[in-house]
C-alpha atoms as a PDB file:
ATOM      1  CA  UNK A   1      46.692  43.615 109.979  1.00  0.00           C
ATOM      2  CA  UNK A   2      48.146  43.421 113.887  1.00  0.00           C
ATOM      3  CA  UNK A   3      48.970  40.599 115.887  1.00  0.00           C
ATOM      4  CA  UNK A   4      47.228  40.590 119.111  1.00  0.00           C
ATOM      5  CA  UNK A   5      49.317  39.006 121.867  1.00  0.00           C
ATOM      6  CA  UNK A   6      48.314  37.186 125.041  1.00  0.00           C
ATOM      7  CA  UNK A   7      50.376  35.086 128.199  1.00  0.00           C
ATOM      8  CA  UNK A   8      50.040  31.964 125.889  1.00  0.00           C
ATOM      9  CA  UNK A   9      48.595  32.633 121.960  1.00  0.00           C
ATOM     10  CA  UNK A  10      49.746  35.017 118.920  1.00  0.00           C
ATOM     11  CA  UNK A  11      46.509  35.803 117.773  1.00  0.00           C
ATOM     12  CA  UNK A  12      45.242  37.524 114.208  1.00  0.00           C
ATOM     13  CA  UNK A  13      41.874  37.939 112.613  1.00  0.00           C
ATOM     14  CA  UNK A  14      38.456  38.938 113.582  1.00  0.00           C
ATOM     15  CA  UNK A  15      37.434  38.192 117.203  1.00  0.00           C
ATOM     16  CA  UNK A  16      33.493  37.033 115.628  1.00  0.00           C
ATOM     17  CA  UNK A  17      35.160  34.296 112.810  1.00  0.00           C
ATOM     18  CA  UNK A  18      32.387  31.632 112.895  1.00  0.00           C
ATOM     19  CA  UNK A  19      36.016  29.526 113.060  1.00  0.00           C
ATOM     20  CA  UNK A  20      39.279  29.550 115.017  1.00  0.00           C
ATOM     21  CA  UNK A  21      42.609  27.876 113.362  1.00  0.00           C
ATOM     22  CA  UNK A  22      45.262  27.013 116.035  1.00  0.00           C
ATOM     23  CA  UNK A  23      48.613  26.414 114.490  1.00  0.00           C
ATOM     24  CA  UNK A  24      52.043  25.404 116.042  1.00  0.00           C
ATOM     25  CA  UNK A  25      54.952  26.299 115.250  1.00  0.00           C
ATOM     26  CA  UNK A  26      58.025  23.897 113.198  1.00  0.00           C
ATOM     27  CA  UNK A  27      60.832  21.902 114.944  1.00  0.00           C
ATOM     28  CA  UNK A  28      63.192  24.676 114.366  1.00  0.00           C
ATOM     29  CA  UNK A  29      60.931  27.834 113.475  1.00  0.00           C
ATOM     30  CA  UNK A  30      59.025  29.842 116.522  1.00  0.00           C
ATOM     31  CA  UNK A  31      55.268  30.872 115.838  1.00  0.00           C
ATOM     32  CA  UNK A  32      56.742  34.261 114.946  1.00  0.00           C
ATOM     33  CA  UNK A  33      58.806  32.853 111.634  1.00  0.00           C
ATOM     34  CA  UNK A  34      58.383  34.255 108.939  1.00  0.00           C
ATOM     35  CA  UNK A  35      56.371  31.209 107.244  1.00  0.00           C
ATOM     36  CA  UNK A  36      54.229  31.525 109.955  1.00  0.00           C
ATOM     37  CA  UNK A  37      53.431  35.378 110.148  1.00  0.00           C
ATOM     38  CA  UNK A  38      52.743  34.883 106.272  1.00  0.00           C
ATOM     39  CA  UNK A  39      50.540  31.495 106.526  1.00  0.00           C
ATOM     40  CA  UNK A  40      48.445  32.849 109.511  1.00  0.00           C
ATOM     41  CA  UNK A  41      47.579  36.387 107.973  1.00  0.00           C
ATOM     42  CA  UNK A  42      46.756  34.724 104.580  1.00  0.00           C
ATOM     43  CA  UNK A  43      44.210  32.579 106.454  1.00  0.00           C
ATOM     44  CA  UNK A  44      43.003  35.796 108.655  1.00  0.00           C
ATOM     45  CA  UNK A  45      42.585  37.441 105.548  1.00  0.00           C
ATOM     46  CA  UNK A  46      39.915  34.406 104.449  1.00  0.00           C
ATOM     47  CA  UNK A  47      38.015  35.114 107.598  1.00  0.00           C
ATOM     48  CA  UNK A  48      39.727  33.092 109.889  1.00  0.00           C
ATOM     49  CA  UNK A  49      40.484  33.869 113.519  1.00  0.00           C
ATOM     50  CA  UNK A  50      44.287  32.438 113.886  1.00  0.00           C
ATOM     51  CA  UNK A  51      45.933  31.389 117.408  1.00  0.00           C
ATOM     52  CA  UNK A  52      49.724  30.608 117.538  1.00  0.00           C
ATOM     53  CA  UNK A  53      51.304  29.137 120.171  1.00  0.00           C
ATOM     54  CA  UNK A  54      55.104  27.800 121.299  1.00  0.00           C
ATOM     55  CA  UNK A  55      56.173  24.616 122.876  1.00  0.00           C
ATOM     56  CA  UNK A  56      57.689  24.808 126.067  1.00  0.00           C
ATOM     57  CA  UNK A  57      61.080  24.127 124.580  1.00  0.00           C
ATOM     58  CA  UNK A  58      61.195  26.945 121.637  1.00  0.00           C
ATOM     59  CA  UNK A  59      59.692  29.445 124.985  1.00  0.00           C
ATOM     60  CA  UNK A  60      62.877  28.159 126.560  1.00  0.00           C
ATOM     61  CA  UNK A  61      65.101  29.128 123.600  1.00  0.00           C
ATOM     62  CA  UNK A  62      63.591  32.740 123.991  1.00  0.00           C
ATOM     63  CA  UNK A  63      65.242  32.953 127.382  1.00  0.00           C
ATOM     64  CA  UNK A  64      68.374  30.786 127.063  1.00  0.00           C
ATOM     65  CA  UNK A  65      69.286  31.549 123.437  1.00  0.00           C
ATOM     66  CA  UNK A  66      70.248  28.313 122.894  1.00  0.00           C
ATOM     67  CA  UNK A  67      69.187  25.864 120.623  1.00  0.00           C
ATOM     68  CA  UNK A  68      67.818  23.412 122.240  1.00  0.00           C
ATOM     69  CA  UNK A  69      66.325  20.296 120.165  1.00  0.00           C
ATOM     70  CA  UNK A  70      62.856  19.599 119.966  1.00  0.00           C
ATOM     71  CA  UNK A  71      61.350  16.994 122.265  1.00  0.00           C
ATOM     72  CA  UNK A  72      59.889  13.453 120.396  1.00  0.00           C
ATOM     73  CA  UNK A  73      56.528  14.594 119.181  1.00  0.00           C
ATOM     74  CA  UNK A  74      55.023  11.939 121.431  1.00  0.00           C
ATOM     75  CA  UNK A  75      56.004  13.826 124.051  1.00  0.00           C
ATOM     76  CA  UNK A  76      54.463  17.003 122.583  1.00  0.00           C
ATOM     77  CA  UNK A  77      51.085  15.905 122.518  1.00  0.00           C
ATOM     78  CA  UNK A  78      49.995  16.702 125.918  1.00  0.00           C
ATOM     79  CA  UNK A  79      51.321  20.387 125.266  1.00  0.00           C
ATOM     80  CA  UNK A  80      48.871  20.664 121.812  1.00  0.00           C
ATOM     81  CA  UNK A  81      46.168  19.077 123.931  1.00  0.00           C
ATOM     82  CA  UNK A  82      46.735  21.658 127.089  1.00  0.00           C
ATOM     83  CA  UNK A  83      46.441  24.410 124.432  1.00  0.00           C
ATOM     84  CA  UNK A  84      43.489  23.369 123.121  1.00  0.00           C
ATOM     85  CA  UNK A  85      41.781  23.546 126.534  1.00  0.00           C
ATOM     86  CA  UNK A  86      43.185  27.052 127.351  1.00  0.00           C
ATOM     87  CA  UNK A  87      42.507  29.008 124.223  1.00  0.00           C
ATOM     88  CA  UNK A  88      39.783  30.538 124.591  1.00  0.00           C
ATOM     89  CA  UNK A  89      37.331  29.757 121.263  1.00  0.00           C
ATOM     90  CA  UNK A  90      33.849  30.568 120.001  1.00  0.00           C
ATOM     91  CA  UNK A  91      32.402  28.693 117.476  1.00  0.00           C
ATOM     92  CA  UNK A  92      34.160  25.852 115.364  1.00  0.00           C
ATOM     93  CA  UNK A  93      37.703  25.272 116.293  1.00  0.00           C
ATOM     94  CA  UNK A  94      40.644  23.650 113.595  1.00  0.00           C
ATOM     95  CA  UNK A  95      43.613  22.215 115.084  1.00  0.00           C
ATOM     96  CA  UNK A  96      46.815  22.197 113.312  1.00  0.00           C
ATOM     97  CA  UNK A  97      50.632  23.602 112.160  1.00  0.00           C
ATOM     98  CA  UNK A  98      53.610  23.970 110.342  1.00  0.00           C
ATOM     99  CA  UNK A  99      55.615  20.918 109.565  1.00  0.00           C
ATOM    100  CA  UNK A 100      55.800  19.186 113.572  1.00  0.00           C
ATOM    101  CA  UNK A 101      53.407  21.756 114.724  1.00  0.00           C
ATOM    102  CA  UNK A 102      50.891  19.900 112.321  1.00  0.00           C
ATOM    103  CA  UNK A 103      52.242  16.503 112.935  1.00  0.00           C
ATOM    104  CA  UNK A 104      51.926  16.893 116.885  1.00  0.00           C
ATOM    105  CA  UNK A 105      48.210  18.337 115.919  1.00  0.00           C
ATOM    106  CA  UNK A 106      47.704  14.653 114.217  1.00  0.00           C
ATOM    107  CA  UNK A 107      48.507  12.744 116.304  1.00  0.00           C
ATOM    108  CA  UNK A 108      46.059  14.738 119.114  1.00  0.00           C
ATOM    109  CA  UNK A 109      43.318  14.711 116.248  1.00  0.00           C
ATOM    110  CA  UNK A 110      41.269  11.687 116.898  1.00  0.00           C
ATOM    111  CA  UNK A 111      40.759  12.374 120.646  1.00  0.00           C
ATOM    112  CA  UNK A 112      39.649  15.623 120.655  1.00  0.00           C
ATOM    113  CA  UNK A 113      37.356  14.828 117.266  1.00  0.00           C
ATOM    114  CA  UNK A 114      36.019  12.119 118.602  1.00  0.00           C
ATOM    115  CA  UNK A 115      35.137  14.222 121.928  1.00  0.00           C
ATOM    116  CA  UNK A 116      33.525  16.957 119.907  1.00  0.00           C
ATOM    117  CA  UNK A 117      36.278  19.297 120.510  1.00  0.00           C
ATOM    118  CA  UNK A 118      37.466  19.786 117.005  1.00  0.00           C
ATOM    119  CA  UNK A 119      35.815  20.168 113.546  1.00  0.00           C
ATOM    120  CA  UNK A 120      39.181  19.162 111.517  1.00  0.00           C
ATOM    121  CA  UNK A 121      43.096  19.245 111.030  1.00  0.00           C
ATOM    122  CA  UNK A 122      45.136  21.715 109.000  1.00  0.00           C
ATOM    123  CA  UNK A 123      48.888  20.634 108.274  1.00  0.00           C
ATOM    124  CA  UNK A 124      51.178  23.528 105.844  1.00  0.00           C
ATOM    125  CA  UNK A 125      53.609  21.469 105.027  1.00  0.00           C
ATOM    126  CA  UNK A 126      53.520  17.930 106.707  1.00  0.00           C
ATOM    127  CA  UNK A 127      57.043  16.279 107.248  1.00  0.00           C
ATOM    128  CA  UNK A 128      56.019  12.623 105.940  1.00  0.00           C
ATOM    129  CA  UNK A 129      59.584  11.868 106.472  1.00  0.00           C
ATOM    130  CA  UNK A 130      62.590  13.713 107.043  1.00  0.00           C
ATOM    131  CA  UNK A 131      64.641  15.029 104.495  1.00  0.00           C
ATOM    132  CA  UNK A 132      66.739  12.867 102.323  1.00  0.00           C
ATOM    133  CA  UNK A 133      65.006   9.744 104.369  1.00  0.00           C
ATOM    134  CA  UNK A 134      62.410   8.760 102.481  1.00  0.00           C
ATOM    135  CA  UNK A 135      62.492   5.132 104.313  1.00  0.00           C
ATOM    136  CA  UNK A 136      61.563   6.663 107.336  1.00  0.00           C
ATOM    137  CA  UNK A 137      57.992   7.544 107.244  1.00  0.00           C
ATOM    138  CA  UNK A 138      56.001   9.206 109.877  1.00  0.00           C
ATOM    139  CA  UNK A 139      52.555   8.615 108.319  1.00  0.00           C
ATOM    140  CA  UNK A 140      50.996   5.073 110.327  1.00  0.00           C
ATOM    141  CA  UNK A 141      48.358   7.322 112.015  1.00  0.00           C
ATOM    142  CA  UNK A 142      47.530   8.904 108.691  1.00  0.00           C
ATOM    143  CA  UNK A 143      46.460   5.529 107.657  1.00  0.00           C
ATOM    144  CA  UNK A 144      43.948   5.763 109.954  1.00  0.00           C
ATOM    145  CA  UNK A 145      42.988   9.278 110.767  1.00  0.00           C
ATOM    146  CA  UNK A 146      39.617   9.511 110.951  1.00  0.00           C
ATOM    147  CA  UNK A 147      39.112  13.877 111.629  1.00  0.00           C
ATOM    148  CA  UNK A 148      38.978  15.265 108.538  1.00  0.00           C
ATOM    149  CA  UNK A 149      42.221  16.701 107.340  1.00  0.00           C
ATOM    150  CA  UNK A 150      43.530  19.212 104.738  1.00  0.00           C
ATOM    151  CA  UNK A 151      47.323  18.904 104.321  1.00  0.00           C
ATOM    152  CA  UNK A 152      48.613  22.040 102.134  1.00  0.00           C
ATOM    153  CA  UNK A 153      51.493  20.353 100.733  1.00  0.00           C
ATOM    154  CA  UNK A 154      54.122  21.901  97.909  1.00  0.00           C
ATOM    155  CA  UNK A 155      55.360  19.701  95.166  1.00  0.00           C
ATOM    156  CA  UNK A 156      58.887  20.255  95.596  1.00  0.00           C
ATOM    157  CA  UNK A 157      58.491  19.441  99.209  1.00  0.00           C
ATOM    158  CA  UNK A 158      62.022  17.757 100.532  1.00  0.00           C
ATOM    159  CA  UNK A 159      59.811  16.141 103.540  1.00  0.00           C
ATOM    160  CA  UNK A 160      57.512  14.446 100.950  1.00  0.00           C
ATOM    161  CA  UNK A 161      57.011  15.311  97.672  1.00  0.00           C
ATOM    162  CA  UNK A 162      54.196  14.785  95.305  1.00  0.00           C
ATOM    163  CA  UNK A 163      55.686  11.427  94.023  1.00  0.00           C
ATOM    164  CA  UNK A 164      56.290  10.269  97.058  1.00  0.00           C
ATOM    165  CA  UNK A 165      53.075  11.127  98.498  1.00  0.00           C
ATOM    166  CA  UNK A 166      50.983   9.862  95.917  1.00  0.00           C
ATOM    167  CA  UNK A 167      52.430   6.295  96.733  1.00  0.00           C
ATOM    168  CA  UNK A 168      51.049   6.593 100.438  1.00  0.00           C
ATOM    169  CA  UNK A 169      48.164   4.343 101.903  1.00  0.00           C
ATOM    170  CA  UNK A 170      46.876   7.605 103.176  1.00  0.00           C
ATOM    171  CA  UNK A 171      42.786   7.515 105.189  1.00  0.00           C
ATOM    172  CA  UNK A 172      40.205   8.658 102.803  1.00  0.00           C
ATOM    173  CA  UNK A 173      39.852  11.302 105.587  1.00  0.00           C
ATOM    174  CA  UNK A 174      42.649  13.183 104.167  1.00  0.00           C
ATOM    175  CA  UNK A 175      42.311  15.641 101.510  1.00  0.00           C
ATOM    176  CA  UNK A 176      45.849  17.457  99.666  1.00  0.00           C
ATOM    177  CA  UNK A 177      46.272  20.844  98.105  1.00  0.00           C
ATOM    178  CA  UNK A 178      49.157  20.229  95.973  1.00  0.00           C
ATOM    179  CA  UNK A 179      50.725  23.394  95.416  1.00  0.00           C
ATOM    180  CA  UNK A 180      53.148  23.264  92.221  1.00  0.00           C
ATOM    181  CA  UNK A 181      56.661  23.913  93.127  1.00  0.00           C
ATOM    182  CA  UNK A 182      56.411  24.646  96.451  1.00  0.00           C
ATOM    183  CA  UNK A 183      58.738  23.839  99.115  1.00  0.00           C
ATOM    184  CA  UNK A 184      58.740  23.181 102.345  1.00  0.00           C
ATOM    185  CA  UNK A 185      57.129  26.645 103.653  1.00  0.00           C
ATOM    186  CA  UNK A 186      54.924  26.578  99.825  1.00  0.00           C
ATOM    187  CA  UNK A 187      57.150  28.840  98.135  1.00  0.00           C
ATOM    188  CA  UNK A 188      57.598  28.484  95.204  1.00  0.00           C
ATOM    189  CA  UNK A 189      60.486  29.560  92.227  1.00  0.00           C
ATOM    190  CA  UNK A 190      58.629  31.688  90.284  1.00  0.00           C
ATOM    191  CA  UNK A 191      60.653  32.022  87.356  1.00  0.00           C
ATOM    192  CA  UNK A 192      60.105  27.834  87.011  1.00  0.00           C
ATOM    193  CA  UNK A 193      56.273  27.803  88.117  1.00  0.00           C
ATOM    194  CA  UNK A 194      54.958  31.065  87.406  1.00  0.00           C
ATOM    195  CA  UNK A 195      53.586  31.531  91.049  1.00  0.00           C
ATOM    196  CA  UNK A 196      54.740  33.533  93.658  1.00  0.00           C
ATOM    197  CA  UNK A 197      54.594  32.802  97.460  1.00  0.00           C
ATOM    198  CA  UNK A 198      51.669  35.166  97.857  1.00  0.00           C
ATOM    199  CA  UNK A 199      49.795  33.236  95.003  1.00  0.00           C
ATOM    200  CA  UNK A 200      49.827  29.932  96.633  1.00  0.00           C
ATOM    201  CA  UNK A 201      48.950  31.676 100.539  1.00  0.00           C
ATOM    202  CA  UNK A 202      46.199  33.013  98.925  1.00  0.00           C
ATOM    203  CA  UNK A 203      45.421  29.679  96.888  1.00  0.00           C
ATOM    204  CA  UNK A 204      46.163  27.641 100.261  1.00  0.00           C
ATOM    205  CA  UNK A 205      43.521  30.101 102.131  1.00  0.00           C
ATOM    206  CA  UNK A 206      40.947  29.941  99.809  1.00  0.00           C
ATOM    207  CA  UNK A 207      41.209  26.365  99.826  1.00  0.00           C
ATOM    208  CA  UNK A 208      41.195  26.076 103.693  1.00  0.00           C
ATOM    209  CA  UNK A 209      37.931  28.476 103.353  1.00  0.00           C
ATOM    210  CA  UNK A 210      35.940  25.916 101.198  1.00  0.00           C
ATOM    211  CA  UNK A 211      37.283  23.118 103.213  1.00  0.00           C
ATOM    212  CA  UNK A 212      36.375  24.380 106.044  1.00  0.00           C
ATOM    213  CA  UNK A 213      32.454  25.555 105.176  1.00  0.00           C
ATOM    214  CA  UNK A 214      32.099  22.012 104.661  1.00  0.00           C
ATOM    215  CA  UNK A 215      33.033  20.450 107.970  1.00  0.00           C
ATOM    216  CA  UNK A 216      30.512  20.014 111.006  1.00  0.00           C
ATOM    217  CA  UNK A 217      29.827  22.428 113.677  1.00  0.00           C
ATOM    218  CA  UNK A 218      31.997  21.316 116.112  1.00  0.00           C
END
């Protein structure tokens, strides 16, 4: 299976899907990672049509070769929204990411639900804090969200792990996939959970496949 690249998405999957996933990219991770290459042709593999796209500031690394920090993801919502209106989508269209990508995604969620533009939100891997700070939690809008959500979330997670999670006052809009031992990017340690990384993509995707056939037509 090929990527197919244009001026502003990384796209895989069949051009007909019924539905169209666009995913962005980690803080530190490009849409080209490895987490990302696997998680996108797991879902194209399930049917899905999958657009990736970069941030202005991980483009700018490309060129500069330096790292340069991420942005606030306040400030990265206008950039999520501005991709939404230029890729170019037939039929249902899923908003989401990896980590920020799918924290940026939503906090954008609402809006563009609530304007018809979206069926749902897909997060792999949602950073409900950062690591080692479990007092700092990024999850008030989650409280409230109401576009249905699937957050594919592994156990182990260092950004929120099952325990942690479970204690959450998350909306009822919000359904998890707890995938046992995974870390942040799913994997898991096989010899402790029996699973391999290619079990849970293909457990995440199939997941994301019967979520999905039960949203609206948006």
């Amino acid at each position: 299976m090929t990527d197919a690249m244009s001026d502003r998405f990384l796209i895989i999957g069949p051009e007909d899907a019924p539905t169209t996933i666009l995913l962005a990219h980690g803080a530190g991770g490009a849409m080209d990672s490895k987490s990302m290459v696997a998680a996108s042709e797991a879902l194209a593999k399930a049917g899905f049509r999958v657009a990736r796209f970069e941030f202005s500031y991980m483009a700018a690394r490309r060129i500069s070769g330096a790292g340069t920090p991420p942005p606030r993801a306040e400030r990265l919502i206008p950039e999520y929204l501005a991709a939404v209106s230029e890729l170019a989508s037939k039929g249902r269209l899923i908003i989401g990411g990896k980590s920020m990508g799918g924290r940026v995604a939503s906090m954008a969620a609402d809006e563009l639900h609530a304007k018809g533009e979206i069926a749902g939100l897909l997060c792999l891997g949602y950073p409900f804090h950062p690591p080692a700070k479990p007092e700092q939690l990024r999850t008030a809008h989650l409280e409230t969200l109401k576009t249905p959500a699937l957050i594919c979330q592994g156990t182990r997670d260092e950004f929120g792990s099952r325990e942690e999670v479970e204690r959450y006052p998350l909306s009822a809009a919000i359904e998890i996939l707890w995938l046992e031992d995974g870390d942040h990017d799913l994997k898991p340690r096989k010899a402790v959970s029996g699973f391999s990384t290619g079990d849970h993509l293909a457990t995440m995707a199939a997941t994301v496949a019967a979520w999905a056939a039960g949203l609206g037509d948006r």
